[in-house]
Each structure stands twice: as structure tokens, then as C-alpha cells.
N, C-alpha and C. Protein backbone atom coordinates (compact mmCIF):
# COMPACT_ATOMS: atom_id res chain seq x y z
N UNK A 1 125.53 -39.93 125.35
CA UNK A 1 126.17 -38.68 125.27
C UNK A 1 127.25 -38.64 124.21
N UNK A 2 127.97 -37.41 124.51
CA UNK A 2 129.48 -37.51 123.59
C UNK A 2 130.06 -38.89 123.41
N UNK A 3 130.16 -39.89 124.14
CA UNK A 3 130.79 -40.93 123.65
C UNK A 3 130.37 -41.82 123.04
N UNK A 4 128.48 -41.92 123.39
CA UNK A 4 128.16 -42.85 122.27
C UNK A 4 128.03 -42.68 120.88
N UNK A 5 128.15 -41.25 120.36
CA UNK A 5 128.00 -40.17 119.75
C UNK A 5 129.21 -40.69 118.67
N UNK A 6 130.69 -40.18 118.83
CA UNK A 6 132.01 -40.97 118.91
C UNK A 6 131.56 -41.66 118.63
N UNK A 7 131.04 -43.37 119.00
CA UNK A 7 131.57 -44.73 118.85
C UNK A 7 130.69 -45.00 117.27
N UNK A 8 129.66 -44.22 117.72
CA UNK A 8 128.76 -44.20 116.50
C UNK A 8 129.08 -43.94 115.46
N UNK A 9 129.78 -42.75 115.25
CA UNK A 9 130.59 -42.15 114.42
C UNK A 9 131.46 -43.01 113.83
N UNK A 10 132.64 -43.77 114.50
CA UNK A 10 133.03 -44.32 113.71
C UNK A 10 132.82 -45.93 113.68
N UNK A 11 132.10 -46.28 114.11
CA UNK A 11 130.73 -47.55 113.63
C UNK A 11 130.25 -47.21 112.27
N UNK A 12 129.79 -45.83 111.62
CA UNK A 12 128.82 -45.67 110.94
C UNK A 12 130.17 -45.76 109.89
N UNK A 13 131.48 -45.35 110.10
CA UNK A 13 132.30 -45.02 108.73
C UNK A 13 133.01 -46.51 108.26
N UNK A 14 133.08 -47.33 109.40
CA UNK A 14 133.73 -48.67 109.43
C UNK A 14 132.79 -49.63 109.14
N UNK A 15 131.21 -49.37 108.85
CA UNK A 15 130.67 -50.03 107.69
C UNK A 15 130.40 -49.69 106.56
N UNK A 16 130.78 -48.26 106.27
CA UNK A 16 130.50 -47.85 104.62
C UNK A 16 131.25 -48.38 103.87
N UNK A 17 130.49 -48.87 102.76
CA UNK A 17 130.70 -49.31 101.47
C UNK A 17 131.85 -48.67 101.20
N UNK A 18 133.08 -49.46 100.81
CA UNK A 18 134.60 -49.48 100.40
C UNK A 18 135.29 -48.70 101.49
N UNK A 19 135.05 -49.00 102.57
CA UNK A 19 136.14 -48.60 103.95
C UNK A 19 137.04 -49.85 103.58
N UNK A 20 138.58 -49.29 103.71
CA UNK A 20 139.88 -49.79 103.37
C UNK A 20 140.54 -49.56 104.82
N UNK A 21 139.86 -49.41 105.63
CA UNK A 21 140.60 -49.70 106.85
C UNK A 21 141.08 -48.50 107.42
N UNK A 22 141.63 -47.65 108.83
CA UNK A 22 141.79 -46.58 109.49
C UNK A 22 143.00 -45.99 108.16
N UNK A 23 142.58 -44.53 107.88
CA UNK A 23 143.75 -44.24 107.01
C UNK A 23 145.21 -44.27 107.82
N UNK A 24 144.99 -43.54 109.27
CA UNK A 24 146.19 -43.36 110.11
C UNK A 24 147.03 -44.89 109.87
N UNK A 25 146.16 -46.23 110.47
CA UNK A 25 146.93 -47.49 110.76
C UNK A 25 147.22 -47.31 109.51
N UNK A 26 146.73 -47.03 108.04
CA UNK A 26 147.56 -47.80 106.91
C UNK A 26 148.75 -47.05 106.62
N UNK A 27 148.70 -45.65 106.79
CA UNK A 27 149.78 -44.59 106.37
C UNK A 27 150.74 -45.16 107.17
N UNK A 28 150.96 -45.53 108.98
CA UNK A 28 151.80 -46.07 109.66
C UNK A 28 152.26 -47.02 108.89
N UNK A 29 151.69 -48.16 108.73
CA UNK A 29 152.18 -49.17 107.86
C UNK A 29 153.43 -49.13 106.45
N UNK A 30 152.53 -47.60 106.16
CA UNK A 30 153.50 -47.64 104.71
C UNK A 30 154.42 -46.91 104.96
N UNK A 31 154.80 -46.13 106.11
CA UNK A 31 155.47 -45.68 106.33
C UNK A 31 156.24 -46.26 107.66
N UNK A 32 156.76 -46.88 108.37
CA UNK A 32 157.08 -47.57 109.18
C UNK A 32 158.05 -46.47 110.20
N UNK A 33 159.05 -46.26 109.22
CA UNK A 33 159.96 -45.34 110.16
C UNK A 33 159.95 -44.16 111.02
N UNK A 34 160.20 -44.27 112.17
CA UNK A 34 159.43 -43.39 113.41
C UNK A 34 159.95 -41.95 113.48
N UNK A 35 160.98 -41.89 112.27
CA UNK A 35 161.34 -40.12 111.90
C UNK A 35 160.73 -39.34 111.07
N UNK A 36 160.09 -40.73 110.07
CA UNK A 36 159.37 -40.05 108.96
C UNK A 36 158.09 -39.30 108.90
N UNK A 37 158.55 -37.91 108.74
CA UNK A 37 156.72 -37.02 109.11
C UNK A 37 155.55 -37.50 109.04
N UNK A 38 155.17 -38.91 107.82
CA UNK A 38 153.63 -39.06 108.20
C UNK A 38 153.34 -40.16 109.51
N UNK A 39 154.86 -41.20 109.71
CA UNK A 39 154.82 -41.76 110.63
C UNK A 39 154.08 -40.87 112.25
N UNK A 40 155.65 -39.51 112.39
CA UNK A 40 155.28 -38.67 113.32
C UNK A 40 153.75 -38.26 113.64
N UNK A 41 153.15 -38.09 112.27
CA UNK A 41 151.75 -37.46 112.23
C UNK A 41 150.18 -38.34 112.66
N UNK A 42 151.07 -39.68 112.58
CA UNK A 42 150.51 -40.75 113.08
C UNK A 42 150.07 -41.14 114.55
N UNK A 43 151.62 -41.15 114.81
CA UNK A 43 151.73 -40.84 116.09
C UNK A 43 151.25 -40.13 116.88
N UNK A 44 151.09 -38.65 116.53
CA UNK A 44 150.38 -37.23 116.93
C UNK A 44 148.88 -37.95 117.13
N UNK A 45 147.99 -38.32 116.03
CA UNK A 45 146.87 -37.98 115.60
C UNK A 45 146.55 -39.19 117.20
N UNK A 46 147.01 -40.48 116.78
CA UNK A 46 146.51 -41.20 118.12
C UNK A 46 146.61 -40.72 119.42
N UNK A 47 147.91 -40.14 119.80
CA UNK A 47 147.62 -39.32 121.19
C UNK A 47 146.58 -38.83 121.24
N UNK A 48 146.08 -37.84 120.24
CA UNK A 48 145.69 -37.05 120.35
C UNK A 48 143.98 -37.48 120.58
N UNK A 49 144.02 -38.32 120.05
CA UNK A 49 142.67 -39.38 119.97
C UNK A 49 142.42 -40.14 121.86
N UNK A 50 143.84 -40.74 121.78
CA UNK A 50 143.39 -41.33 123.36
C UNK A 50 143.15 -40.38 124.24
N UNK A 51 143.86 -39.18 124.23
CA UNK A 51 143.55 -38.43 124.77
C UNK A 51 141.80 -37.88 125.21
N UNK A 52 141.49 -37.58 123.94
CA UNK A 52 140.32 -37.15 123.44
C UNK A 52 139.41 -38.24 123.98
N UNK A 53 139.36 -39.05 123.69
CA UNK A 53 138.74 -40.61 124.48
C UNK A 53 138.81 -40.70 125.61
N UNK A 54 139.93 -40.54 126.27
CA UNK A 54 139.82 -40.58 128.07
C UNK A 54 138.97 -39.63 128.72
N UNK A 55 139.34 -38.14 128.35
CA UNK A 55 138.26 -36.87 128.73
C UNK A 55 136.79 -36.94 128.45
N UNK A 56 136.49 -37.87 127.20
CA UNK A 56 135.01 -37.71 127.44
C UNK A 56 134.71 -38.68 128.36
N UNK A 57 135.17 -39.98 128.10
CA UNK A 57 134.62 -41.20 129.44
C UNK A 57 135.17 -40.74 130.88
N UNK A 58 136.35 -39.83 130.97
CA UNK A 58 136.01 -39.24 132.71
C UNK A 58 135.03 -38.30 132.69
N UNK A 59 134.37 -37.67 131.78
CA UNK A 59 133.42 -36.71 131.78
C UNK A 59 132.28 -37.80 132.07
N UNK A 60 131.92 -38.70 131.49
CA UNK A 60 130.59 -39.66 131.22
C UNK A 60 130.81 -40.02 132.43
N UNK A 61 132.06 -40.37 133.63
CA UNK A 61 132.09 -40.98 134.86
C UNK A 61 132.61 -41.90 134.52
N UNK A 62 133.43 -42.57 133.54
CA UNK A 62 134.01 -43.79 133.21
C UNK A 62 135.10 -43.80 134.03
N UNK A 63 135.55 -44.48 135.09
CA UNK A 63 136.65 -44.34 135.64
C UNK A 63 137.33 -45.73 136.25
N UNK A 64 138.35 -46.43 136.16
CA UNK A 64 139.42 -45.66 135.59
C UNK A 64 139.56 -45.19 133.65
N UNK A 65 139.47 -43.60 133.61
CA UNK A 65 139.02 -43.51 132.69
C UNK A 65 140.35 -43.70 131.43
N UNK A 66 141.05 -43.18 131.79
CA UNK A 66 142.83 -43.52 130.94
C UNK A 66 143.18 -44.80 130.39
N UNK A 67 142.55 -45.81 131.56
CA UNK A 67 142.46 -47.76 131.27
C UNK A 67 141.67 -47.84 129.95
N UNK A 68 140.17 -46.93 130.00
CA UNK A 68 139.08 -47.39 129.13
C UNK A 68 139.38 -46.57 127.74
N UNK A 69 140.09 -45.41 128.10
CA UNK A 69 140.76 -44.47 126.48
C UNK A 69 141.29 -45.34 125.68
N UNK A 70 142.28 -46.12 126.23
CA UNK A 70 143.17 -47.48 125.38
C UNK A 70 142.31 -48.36 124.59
């Protein structure tokens, strides 16, 4: 379903030819400081992701599904 869908998704981008790694983790990196907007935006985007991750695996029946979002 939706989640194998997801994993696939980014399976398929994390072997293309010249993947340099999650843009989010590297922008964090270069930006370190936790005031600085792309830091913040960083921050945002992963909530927003685990989030997104927990709802489909309690949808799929994954439960405890919040444990398996992480």
C-alpha cells in the first residue's frame, strides 16, 4: 500500500546516480543553529514527515504505530 509505495520512493531516489545524501540532513548540517530559518525549516519538514509516517503505518495496522514512524 501507501507505505510500501513511500519506502520505494525513497529507495528509488537514494540509489540514483549522484544522490549526495537527504538535502534536509545536509542543509541542518550547514546550518546548525536552531534559530536559523533553514535550520527551523528542517525541523518543520521532519515533523512533518514522522508525522506523515506514523498515519500511514496506523492506517496499514502498524501498531505501535508512533514507535515504527521514528
Amino acid at each position: 500500500g501507501r507505505v510500501r509505495a513511500v519506502a520505494g520512493s525513497i529507495a528509488e531516489g537514494v540509489r540514483a546516480p549522484g544522490f549526495r545524501g537527504c538535502a534536509f540532513l545536509n542543509a541542518a548540517t550547514e546550518y546548525p543553529d536552531p534559530v536559523h530559518p533553514i535550520h527551523r525549516a528542517v525541523v518543520a519538514h521532519r515533523k512533518w514527515f514522522a508525522e506523515t509516517v506514523t498515519e500511514l503505518l496506523a492506517e496499514a495496522g502498524c501498531l505501535p504505530a508512533g514507535e515504527a514512524g521514528r
